[in-house]
N, C-alpha and C. Protein backbone atom coordinates (compact mmCIF):
# COMPACT_ATOMS: atom_id res chain seq x y z
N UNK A 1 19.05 -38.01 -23.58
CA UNK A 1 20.26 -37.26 -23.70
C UNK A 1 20.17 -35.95 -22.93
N UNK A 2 18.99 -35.31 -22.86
CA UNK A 2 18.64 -34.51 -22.52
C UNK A 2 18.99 -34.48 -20.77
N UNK A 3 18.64 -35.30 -20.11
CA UNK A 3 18.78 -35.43 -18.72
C UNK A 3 20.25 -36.26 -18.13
N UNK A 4 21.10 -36.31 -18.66
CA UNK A 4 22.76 -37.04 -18.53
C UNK A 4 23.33 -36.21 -17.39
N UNK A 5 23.07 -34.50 -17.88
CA UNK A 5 23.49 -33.32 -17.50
C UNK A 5 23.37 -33.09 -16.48
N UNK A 6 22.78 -33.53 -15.21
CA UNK A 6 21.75 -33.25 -14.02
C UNK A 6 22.94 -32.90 -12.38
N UNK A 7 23.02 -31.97 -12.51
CA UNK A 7 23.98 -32.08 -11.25
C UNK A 7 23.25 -31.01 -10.26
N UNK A 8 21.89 -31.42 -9.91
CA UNK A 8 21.40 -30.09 -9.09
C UNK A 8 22.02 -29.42 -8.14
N UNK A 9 22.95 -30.02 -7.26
CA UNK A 9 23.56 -29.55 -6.06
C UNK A 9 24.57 -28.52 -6.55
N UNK A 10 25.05 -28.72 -7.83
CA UNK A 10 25.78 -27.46 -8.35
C UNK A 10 25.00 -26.79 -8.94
N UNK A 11 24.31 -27.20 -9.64
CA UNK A 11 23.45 -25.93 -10.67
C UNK A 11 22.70 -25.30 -9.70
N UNK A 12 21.93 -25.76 -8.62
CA UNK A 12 20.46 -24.80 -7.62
C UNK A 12 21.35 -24.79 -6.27
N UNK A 13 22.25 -25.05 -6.21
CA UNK A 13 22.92 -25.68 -4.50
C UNK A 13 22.08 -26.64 -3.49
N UNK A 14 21.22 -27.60 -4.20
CA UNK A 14 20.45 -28.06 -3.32
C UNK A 14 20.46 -29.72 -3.85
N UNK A 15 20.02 -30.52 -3.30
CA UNK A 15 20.17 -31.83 -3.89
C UNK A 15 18.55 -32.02 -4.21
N UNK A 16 17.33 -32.23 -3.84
CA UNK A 16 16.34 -31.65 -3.98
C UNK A 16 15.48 -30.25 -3.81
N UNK A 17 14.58 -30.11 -4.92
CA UNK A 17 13.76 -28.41 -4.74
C UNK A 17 13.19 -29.08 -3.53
N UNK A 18 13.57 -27.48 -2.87
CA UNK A 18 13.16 -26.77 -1.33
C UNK A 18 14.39 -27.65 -0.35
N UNK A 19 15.45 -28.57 -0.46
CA UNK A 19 16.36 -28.36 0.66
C UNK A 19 16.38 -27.43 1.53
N UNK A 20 16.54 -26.57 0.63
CA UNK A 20 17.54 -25.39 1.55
C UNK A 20 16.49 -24.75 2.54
N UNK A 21 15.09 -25.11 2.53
CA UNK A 21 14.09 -24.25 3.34
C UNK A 21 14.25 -25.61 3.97
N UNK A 22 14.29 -26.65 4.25
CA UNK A 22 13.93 -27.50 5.13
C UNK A 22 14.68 -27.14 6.61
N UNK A 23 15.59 -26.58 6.34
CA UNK A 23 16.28 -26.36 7.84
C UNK A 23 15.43 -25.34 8.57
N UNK A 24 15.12 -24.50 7.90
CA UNK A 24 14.15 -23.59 8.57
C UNK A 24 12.67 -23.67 8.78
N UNK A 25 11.91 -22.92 9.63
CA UNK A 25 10.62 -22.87 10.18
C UNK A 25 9.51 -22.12 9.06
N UNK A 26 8.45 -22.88 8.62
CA UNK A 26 8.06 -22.39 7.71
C UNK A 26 7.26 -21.71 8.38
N UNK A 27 6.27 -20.91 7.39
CA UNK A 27 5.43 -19.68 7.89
C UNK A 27 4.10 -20.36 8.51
N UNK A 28 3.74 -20.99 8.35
CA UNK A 28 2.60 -21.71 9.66
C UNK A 28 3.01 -22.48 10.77
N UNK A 29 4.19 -23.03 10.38
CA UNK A 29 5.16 -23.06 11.80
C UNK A 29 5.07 -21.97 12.78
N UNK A 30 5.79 -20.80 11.98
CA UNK A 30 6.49 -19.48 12.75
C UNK A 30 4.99 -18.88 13.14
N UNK A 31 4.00 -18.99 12.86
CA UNK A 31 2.54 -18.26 12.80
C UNK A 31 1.69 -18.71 14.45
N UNK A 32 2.56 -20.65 14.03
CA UNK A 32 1.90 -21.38 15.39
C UNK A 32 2.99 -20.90 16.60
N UNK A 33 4.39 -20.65 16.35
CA UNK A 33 5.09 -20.48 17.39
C UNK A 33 4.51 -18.99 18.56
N UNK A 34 4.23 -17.81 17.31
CA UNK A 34 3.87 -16.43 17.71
C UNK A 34 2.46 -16.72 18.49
N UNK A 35 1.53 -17.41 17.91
CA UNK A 35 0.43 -17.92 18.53
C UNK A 35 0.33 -18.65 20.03
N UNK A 36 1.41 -19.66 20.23
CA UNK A 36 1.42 -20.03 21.26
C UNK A 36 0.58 -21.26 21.15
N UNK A 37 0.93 -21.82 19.96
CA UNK A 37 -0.63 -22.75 19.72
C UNK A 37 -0.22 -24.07 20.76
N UNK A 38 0.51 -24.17 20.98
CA UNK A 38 1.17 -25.66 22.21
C UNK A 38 0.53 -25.24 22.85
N UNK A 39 1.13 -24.35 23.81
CA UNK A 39 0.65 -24.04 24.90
C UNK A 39 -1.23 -24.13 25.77
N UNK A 40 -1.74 -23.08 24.10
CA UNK A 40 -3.08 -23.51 24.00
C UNK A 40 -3.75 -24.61 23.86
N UNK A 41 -3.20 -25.68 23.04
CA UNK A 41 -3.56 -26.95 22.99
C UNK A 41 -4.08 -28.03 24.01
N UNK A 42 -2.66 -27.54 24.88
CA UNK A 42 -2.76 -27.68 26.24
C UNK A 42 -4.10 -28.13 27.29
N UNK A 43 -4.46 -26.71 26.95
CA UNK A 43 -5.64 -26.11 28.05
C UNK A 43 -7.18 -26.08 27.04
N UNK A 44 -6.68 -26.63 25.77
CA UNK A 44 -7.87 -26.51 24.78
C UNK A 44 -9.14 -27.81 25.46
N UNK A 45 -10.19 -27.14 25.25
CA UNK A 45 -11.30 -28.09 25.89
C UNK A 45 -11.79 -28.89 24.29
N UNK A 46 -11.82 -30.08 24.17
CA UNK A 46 -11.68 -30.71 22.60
C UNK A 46 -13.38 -31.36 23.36
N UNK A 47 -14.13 -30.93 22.38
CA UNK A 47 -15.71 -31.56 22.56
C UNK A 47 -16.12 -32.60 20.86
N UNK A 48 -16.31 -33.68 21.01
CA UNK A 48 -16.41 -34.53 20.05
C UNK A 48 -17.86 -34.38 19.54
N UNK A 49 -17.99 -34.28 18.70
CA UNK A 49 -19.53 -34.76 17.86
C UNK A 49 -19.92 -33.72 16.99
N UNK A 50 -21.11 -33.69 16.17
CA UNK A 50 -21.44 -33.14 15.21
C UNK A 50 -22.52 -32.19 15.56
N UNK A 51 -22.58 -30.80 14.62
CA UNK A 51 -23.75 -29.96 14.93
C UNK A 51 -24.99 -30.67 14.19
N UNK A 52 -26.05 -30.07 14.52
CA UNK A 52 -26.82 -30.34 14.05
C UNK A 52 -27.14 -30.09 12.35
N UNK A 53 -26.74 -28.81 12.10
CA UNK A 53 -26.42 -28.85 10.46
C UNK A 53 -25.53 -29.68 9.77
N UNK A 54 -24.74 -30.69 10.73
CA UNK A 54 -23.90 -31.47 10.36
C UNK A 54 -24.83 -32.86 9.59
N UNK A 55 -25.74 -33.24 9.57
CA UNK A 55 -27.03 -34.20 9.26
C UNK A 55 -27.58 -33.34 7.82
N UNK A 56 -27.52 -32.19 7.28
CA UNK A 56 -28.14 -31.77 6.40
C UNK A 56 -27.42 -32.35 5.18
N UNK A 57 -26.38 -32.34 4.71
CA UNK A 57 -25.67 -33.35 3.72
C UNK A 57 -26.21 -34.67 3.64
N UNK A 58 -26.44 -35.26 4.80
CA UNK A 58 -26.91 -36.69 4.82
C UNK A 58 -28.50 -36.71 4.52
N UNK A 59 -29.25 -35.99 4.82
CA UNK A 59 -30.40 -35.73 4.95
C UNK A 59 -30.99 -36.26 3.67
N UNK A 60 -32.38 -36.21 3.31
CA UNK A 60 -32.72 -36.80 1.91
C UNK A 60 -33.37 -35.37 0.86
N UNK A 61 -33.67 -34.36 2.13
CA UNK A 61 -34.40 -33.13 1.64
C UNK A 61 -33.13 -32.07 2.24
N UNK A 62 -32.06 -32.57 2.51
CA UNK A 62 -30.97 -31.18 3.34
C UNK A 62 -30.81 -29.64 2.04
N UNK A 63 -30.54 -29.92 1.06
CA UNK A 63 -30.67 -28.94 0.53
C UNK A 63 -31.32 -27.85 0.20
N UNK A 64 -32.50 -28.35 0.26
CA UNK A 64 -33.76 -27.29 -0.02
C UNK A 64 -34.28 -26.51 1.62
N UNK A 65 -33.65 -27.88 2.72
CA UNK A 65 -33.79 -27.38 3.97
C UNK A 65 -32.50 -26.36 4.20
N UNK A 66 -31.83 -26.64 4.05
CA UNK A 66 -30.68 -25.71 4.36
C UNK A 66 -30.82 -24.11 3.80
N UNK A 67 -31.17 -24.47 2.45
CA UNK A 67 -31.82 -22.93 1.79
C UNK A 67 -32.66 -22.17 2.16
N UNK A 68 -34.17 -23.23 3.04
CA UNK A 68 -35.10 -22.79 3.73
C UNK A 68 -34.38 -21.97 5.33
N UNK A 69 -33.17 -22.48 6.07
CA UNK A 69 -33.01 -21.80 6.88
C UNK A 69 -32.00 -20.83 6.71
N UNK A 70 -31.43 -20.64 5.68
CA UNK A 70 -30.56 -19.47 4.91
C UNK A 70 -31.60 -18.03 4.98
N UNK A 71 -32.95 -18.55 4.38
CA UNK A 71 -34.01 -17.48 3.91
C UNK A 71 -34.37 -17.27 6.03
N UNK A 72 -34.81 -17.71 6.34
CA UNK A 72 -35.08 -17.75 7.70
C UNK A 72 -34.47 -16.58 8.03
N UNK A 73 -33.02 -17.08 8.20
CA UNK A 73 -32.13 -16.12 9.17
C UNK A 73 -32.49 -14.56 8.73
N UNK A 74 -32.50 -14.50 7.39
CA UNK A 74 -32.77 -13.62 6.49
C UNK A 74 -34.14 -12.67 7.05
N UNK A 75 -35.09 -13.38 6.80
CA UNK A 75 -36.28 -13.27 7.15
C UNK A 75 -36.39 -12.19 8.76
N UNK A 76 -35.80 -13.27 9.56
CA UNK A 76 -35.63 -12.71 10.99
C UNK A 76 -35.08 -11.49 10.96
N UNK A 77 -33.61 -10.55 10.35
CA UNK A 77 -33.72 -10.04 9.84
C UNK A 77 -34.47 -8.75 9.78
N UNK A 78 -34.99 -9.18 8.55
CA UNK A 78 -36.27 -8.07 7.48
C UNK A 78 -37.07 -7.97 8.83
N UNK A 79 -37.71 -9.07 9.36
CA UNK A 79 -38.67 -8.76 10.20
C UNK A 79 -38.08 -7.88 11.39
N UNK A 80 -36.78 -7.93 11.87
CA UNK A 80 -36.75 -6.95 13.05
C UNK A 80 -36.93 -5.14 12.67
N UNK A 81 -36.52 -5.21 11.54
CA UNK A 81 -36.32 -3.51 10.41
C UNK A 81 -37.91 -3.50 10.05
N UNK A 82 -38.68 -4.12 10.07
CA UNK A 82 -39.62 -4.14 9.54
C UNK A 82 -40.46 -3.31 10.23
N UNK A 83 -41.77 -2.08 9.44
CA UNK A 83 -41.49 -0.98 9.96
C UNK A 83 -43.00 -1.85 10.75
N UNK A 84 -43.47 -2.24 11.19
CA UNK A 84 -45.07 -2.26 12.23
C UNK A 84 -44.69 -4.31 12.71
N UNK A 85 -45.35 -4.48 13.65
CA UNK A 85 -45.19 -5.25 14.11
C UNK A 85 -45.99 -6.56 13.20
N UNK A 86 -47.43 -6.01 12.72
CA UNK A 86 -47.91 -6.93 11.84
C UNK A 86 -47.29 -7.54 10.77
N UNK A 87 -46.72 -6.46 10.16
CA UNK A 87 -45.48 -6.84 8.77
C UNK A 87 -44.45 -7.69 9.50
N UNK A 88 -44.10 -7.42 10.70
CA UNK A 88 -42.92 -8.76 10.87
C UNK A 88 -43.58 -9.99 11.34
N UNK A 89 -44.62 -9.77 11.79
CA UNK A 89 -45.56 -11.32 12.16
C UNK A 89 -45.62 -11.99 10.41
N UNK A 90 -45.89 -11.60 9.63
CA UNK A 90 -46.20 -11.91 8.62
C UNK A 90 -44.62 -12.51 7.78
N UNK A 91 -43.68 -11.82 8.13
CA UNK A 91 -42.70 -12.45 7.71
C UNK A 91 -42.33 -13.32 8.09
N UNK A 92 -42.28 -13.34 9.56
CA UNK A 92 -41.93 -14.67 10.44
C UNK A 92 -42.47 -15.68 10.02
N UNK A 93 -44.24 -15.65 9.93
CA UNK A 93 -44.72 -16.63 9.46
C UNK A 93 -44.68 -17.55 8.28
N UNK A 94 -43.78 -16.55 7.29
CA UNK A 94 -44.25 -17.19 5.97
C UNK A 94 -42.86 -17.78 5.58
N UNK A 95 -41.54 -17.52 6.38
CA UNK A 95 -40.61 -17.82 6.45
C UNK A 95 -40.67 -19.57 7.33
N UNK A 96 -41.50 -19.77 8.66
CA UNK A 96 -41.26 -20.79 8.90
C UNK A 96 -42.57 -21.70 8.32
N UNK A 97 -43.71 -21.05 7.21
CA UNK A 97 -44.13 -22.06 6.44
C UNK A 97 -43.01 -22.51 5.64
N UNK A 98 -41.85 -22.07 5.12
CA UNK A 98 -41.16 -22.52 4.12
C UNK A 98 -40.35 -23.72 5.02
N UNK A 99 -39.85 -23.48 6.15
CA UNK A 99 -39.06 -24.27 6.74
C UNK A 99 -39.87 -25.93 6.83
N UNK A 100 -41.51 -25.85 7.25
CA UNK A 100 -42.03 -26.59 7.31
C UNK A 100 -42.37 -27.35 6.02
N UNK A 101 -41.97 -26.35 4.56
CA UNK A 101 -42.61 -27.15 3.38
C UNK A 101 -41.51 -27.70 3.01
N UNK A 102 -40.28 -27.30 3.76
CA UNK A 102 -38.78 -28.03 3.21
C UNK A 102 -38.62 -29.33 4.27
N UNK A 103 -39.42 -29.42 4.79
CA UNK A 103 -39.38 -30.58 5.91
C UNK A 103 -38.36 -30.56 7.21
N UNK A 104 -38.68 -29.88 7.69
CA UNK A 104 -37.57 -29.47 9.35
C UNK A 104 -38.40 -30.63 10.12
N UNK A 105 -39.60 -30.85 10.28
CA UNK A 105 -40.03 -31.55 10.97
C UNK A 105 -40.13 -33.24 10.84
N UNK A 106 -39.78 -33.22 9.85
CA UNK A 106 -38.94 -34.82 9.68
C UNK A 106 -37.62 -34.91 9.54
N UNK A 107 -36.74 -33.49 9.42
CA UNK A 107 -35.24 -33.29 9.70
C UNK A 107 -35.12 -33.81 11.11
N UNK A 108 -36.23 -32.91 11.99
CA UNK A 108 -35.73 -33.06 13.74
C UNK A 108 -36.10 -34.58 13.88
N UNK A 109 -36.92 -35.22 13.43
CA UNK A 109 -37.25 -36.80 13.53
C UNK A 109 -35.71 -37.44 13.05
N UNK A 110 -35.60 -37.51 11.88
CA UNK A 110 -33.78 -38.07 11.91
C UNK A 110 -32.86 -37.29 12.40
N UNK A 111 -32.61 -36.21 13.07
CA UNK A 111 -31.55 -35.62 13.98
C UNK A 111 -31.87 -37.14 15.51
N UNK A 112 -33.05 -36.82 15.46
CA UNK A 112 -33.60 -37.52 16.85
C UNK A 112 -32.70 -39.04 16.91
N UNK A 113 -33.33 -39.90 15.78
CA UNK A 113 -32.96 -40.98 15.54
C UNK A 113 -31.20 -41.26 15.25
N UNK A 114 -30.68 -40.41 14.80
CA UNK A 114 -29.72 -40.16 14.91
C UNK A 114 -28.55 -40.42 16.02
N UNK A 115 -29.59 -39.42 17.03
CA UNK A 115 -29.09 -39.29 18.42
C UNK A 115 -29.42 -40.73 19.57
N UNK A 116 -30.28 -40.75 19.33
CA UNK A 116 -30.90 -41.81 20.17
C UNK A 116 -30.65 -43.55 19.60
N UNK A 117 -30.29 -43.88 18.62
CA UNK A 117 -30.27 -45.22 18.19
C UNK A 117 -29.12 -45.23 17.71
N UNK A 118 -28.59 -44.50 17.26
CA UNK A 118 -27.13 -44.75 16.63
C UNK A 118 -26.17 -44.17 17.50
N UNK A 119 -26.39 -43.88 18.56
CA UNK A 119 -25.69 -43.02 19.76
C UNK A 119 -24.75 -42.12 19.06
N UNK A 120 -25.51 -41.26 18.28
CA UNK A 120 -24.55 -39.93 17.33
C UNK A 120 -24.25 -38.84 18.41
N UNK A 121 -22.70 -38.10 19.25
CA UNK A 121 -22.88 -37.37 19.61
C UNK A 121 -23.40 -35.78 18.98
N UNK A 122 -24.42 -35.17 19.54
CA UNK A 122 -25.00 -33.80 18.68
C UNK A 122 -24.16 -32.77 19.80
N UNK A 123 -23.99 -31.69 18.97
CA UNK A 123 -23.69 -30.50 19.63
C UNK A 123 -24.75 -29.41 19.61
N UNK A 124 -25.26 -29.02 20.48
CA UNK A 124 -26.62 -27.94 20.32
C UNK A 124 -26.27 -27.01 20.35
């Protein structure tokens, strides 16, 4: 009984919610027009394939590796502020023992295999 009543085009002036915006350009429309994004599209150079952190999801150890090169970047870092040169040797080092105990070096073995047998394009 409740719904008999329904005459939206008189009650909202619209026959469905948002008609009345359909005639117009919405705001990522109007965002791409100011942008020029056609135009760019155009002349856009489109390169297919995956980065190499793109394999860490798939990976069997990617998580703990991914964390290991989170701390890395980090590391690199500390070590450039780091006040004597020995103290940043020491960081460097103990940063890419971690990379090695998270397994990078059987990461780059399936990046490899990846690339080479399954003809995966990589982006370097």
């Amino acid at each position: 009984m409740g719904y008999t009543d329904i005459d939206n085009k008189k009650d909202f002036g619209e026959t469905e919610y948002g008609d009345n915006t359909k005639t117009h350009k919405t705001t990522p429309e109007k965002i791409a027009d100011m942008w020029h994004y056609d135009e760019r599209q155009k002349h856009a150079k489109i390169v297919n394939g995956l980065t190499v952190k793109s394999f860490l999801s798939k990976y069997e150890y990617g998580e703990d590796l991914e964390i290991a090169i989170d701390d890395y970047d980090d590391a690199i870092k500390r070590a450039y502020y780091s006040h004597s040169d020995k103290e940043a040797q020491q960081i460097i080092d103990s940063a890419e023992a971690r990379l090695k105990d998270a397994g990078l070096d059987q990461f780059e073995k399936y990046v490899e295999h990846q690339r080479d047998y399954k003809n995966t394009q990589i982006i370097y």
